[in-house]
PDB file of N, CA and C in Angstrom:
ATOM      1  N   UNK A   1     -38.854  -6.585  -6.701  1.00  0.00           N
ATOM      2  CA  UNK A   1     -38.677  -5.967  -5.398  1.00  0.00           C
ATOM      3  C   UNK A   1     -37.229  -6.108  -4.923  1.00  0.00           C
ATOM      4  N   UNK A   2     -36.710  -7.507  -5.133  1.00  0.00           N
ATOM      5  CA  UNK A   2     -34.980  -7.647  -4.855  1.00  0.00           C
ATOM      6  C   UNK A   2     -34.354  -6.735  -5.382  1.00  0.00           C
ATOM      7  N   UNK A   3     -34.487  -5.949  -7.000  1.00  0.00           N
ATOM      8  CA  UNK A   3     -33.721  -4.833  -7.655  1.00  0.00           C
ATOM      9  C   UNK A   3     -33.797  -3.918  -6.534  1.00  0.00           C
ATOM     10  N   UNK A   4     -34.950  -3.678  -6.362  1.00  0.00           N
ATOM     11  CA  UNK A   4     -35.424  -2.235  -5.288  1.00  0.00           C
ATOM     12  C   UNK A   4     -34.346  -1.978  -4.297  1.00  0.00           C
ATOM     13  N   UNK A   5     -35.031  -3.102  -3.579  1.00  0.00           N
ATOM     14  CA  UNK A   5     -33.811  -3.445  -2.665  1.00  0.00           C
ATOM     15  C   UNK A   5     -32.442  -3.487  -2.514  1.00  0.00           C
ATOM     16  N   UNK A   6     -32.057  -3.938  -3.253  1.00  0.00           N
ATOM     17  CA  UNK A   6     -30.185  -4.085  -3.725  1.00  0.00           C
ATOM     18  C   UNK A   6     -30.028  -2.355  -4.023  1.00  0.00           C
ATOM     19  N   UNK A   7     -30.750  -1.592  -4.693  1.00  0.00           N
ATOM     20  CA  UNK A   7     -30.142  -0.416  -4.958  1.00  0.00           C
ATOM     21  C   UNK A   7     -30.592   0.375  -3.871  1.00  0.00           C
ATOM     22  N   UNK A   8     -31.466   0.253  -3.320  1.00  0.00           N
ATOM     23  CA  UNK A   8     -31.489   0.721  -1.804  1.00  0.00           C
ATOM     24  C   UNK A   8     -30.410   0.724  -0.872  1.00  0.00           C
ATOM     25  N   UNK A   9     -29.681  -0.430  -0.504  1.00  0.00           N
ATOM     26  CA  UNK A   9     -28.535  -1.048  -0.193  1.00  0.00           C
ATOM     27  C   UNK A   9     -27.549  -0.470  -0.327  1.00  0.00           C
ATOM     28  N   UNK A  10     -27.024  -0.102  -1.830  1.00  0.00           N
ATOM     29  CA  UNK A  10     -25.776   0.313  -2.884  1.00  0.00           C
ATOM     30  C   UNK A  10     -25.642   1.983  -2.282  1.00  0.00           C
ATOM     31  N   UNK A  11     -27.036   2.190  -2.539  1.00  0.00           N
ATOM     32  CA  UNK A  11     -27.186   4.238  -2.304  1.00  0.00           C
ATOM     33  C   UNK A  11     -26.902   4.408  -0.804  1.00  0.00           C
ATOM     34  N   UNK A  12     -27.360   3.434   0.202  1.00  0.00           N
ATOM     35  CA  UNK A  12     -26.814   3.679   1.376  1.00  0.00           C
ATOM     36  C   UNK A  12     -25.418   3.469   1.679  1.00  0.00           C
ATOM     37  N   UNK A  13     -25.209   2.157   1.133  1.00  0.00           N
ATOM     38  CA  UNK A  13     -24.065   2.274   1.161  1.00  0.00           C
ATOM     39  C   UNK A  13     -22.949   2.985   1.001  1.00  0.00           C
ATOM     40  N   UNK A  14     -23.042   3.716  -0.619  1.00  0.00           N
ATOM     41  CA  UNK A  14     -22.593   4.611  -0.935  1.00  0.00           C
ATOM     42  C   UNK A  14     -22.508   6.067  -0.300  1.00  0.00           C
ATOM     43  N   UNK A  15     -23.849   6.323   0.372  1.00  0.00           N
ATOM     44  CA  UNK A  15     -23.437   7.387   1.410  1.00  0.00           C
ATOM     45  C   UNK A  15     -22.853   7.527   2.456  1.00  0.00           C
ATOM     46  N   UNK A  16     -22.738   6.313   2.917  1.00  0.00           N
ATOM     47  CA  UNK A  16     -21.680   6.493   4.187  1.00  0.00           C
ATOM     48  C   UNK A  16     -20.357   6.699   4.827  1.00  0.00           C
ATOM     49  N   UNK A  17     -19.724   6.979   3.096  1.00  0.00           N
ATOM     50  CA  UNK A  17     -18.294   7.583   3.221  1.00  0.00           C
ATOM     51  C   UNK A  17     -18.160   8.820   3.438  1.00  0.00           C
ATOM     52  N   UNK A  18     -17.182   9.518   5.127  1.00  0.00           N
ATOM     53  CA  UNK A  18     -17.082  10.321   5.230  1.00  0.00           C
ATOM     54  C   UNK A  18     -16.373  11.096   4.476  1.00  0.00           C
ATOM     55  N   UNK A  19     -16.221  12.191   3.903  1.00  0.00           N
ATOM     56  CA  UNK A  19     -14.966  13.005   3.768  1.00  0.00           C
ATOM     57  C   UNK A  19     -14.414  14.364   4.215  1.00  0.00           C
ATOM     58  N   UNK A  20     -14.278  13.814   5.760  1.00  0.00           N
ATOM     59  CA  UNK A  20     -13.523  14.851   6.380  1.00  0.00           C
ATOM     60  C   UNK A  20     -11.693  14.400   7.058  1.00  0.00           C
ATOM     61  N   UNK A  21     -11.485  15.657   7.465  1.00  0.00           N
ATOM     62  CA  UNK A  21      -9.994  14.785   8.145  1.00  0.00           C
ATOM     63  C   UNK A  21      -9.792  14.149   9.395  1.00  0.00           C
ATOM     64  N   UNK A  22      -9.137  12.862   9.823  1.00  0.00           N
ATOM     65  CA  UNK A  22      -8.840  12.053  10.358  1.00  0.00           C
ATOM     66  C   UNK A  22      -8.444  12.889  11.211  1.00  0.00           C
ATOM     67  N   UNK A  23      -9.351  11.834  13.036  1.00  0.00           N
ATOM     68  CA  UNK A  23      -8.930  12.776  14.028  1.00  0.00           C
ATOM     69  C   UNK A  23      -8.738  11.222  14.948  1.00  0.00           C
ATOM     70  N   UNK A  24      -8.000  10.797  15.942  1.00  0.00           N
ATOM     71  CA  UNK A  24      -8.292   9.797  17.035  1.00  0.00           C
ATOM     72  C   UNK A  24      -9.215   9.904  17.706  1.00  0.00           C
ATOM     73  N   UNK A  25      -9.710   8.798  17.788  1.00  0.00           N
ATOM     74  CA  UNK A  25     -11.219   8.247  18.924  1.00  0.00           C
ATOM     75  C   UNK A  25     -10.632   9.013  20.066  1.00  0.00           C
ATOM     76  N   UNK A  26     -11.965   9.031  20.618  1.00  0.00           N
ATOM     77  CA  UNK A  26     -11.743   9.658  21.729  1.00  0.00           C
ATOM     78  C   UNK A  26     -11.180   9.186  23.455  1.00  0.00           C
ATOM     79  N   UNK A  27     -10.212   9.435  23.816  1.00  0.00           N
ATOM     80  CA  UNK A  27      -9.078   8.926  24.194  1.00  0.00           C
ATOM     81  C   UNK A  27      -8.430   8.494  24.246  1.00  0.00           C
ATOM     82  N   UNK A  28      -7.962   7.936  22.961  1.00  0.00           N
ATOM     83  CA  UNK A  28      -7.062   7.215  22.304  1.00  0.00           C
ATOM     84  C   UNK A  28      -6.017   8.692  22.094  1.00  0.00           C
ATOM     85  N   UNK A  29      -4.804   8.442  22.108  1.00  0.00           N
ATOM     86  CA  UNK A  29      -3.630   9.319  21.177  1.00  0.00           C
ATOM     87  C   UNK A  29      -3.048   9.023  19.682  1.00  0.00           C
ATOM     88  N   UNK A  30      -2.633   9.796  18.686  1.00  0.00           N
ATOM     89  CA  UNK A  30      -1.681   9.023  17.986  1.00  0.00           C
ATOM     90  C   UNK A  30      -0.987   8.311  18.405  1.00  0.00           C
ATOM     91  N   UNK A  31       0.331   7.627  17.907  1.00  0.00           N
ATOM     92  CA  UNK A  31       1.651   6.966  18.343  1.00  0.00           C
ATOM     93  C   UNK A  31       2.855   8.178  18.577  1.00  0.00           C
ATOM     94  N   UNK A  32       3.501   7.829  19.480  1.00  0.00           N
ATOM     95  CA  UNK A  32       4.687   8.818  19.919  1.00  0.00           C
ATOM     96  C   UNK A  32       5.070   8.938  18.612  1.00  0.00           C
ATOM     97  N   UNK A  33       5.824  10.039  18.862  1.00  0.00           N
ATOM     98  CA  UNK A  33       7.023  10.401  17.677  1.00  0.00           C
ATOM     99  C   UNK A  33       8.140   9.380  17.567  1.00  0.00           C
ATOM    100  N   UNK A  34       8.902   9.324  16.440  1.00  0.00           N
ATOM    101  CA  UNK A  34      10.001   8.397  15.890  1.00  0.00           C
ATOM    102  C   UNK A  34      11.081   8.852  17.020  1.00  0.00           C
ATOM    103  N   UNK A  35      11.919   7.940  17.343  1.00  0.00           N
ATOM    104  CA  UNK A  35      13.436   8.577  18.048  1.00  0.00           C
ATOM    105  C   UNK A  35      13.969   9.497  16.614  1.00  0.00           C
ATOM    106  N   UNK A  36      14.602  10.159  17.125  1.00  0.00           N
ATOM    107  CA  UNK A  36      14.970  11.667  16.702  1.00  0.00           C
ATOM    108  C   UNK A  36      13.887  12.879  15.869  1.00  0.00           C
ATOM    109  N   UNK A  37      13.261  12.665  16.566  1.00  0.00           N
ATOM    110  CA  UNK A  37      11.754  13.376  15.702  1.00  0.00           C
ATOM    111  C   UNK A  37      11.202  14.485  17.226  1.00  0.00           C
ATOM    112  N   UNK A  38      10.983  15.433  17.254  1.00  0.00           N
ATOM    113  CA  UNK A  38      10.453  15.995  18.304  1.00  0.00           C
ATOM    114  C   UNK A  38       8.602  16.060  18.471  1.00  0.00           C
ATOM    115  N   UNK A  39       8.189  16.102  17.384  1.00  0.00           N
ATOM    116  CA  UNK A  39       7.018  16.291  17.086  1.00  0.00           C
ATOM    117  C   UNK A  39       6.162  15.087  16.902  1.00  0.00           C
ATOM    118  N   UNK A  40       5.202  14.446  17.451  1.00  0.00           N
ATOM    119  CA  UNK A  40       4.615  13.300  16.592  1.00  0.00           C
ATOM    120  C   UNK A  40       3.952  13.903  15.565  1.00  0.00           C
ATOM    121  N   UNK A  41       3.932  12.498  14.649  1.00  0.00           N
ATOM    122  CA  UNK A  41       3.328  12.992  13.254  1.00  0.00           C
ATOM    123  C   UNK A  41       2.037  12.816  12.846  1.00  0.00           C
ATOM    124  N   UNK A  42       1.040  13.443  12.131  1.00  0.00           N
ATOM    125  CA  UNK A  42      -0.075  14.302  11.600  1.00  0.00           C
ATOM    126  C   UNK A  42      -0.529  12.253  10.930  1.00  0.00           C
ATOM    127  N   UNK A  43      -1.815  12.438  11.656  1.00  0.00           N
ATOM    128  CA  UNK A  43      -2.654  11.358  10.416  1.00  0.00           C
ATOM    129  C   UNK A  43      -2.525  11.043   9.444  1.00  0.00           C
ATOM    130  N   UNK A  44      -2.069  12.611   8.378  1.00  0.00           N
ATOM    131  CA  UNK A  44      -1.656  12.246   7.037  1.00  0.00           C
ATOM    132  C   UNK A  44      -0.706  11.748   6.965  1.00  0.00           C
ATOM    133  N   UNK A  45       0.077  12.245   7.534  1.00  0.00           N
ATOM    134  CA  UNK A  45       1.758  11.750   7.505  1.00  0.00           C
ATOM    135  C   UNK A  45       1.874  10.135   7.888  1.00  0.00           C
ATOM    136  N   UNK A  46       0.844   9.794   8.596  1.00  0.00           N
ATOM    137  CA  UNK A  46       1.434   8.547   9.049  1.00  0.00           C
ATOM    138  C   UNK A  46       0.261   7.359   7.769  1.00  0.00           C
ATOM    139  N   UNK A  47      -0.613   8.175   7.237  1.00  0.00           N
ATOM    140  CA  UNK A  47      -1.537   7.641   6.163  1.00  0.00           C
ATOM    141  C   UNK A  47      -0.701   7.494   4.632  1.00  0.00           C
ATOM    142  N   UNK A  48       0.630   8.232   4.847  1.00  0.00           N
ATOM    143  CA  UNK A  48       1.086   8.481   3.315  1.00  0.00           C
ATOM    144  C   UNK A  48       2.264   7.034   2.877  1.00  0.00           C
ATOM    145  N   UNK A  49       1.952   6.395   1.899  1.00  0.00           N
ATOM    146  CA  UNK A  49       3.004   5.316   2.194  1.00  0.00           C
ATOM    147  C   UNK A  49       4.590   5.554   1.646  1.00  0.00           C
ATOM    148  N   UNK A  50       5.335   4.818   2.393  1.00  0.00           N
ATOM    149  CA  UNK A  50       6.545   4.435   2.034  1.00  0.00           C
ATOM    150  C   UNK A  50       7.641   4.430   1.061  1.00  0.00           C
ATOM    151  N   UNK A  51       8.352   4.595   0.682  1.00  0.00           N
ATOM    152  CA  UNK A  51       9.029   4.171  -0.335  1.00  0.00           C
ATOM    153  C   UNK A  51       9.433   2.634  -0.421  1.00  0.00           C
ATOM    154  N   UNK A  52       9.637   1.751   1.037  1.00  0.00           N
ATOM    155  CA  UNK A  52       9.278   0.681   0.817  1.00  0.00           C
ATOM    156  C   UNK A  52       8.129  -0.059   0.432  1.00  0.00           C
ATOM    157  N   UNK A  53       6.775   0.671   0.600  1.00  0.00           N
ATOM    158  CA  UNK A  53       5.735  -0.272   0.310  1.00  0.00           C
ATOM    159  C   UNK A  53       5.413   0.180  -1.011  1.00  0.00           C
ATOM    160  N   UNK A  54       5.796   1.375  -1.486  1.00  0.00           N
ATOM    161  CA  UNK A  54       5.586   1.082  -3.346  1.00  0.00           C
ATOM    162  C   UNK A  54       7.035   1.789  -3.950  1.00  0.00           C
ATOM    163  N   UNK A  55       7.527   0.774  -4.103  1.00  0.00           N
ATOM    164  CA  UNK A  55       8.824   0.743  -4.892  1.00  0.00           C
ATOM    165  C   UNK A  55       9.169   0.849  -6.067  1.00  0.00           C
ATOM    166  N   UNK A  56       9.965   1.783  -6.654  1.00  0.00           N
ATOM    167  CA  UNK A  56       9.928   2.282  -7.930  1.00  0.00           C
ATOM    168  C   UNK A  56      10.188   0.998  -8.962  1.00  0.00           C
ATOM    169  N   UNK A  57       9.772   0.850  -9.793  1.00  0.00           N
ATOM    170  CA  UNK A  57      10.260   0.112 -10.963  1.00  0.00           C
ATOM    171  C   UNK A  57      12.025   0.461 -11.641  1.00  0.00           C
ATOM    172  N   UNK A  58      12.879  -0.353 -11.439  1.00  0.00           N
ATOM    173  CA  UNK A  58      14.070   0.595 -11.936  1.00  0.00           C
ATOM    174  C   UNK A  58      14.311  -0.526 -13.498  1.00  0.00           C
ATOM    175  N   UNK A  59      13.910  -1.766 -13.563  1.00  0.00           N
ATOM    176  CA  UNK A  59      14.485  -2.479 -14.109  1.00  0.00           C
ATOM    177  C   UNK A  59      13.748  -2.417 -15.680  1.00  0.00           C
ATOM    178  N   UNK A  60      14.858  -2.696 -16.242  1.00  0.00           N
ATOM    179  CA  UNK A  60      14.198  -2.504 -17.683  1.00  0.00           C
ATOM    180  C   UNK A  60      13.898  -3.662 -18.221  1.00  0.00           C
ATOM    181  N   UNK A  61      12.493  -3.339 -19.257  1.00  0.00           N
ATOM    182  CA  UNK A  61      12.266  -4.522 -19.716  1.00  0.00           C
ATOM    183  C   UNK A  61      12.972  -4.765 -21.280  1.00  0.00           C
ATOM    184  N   UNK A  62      12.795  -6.080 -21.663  1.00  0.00           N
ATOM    185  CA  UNK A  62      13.551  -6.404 -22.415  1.00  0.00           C
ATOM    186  C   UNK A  62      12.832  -6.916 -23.822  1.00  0.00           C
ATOM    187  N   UNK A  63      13.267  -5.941 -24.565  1.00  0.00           N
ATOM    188  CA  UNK A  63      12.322  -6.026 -25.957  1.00  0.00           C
ATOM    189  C   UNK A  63      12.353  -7.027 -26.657  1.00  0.00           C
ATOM    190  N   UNK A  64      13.613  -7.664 -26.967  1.00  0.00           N
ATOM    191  CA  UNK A  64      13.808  -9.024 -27.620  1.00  0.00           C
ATOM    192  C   UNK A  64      15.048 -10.115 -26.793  1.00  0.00           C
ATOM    193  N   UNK A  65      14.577 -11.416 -27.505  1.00  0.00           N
ATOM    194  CA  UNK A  65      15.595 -12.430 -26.754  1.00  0.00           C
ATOM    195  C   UNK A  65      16.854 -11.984 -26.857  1.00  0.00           C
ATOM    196  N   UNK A  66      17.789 -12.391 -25.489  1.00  0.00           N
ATOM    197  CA  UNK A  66      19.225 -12.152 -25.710  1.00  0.00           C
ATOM    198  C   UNK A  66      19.548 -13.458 -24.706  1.00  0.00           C
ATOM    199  N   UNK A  67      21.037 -14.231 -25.545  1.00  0.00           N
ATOM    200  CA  UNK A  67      21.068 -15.085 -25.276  1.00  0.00           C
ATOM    201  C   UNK A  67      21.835 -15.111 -23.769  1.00  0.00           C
ATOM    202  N   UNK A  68      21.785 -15.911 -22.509  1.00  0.00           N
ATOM    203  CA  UNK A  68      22.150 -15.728 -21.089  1.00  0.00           C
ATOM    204  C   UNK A  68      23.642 -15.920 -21.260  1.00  0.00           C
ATOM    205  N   UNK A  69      24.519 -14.988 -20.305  1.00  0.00           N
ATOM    206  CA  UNK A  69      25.587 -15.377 -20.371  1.00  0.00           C
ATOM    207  C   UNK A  69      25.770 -16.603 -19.366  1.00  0.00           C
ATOM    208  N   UNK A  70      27.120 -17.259 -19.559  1.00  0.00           N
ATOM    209  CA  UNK A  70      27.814 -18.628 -18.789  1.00  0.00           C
ATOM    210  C   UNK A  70      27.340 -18.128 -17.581  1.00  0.00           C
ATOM    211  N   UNK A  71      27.095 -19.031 -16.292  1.00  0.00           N
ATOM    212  CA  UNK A  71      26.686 -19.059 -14.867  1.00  0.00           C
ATOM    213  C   UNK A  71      27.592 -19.825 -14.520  1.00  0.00           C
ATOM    214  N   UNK A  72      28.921 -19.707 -13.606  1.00  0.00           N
ATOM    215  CA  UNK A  72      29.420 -20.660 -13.322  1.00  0.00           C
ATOM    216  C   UNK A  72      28.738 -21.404 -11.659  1.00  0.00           C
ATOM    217  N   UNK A  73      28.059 -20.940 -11.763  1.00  0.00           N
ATOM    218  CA  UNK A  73      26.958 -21.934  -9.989  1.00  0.00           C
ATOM    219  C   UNK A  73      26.161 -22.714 -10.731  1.00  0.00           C
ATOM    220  N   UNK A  74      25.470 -22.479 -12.393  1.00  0.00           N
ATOM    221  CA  UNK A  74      24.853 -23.310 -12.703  1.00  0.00           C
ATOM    222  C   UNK A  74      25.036 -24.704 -12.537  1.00  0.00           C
ATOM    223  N   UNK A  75      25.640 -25.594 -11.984  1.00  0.00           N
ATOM    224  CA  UNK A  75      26.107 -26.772 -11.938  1.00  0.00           C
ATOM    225  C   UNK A  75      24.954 -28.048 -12.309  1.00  0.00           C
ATOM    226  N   UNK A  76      25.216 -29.047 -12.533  1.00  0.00           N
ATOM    227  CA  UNK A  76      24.459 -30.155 -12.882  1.00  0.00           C
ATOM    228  C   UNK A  76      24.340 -31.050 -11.166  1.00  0.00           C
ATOM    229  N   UNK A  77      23.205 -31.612 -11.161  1.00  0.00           N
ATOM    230  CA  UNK A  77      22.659 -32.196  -9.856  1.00  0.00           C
ATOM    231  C   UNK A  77      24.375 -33.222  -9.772  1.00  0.00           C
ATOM    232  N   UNK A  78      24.633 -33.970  -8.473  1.00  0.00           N
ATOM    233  CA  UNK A  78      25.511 -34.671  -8.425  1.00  0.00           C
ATOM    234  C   UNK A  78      24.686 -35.846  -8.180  1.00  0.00           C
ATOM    235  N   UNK A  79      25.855 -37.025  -9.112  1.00  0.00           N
ATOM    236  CA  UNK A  79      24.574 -38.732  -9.029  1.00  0.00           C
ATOM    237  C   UNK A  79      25.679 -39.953  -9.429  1.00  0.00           C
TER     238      UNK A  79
END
């Protein structure tokens, strides 16, 4: 009866994702527009992320050992 149950659960669960487009509660507004922006911006727009929050990979990886060059900050503790 617990199986029953649990997938009872799962299927409801599973139905309760809407998929329509994002509108504000009701009397709530979006957020003003940016300074120099005339228009505030669209749900999506403010749903789409960043270039700061996913940042391109630029750095390459490195196929085999190569030995580090001299560091002159590397310094030894003082004693």
């Amino acid at each position: 009866m617990t199986r029953v149950g649990a997938l009872v659960l799962l299927l409801l669960l599973a139905a309760c994702g809407a998929q329509r487009d994002l509108q504000p509660l009701a009397g709530k507004a979006l957020p003003p527009p940016p300074f120099g922006r005339a228009d505030p911006p669209t749900a999506e727009e403010l749903l789409e992320p960043t270039p700061e929050s996913q940042p391109v990979r630029t750095v390459e990886l490195r196929r085999q050992s190569e030995e580090r060059e001299d560091d002159p900050f590397d310094l030894p503790p003082e004693g």
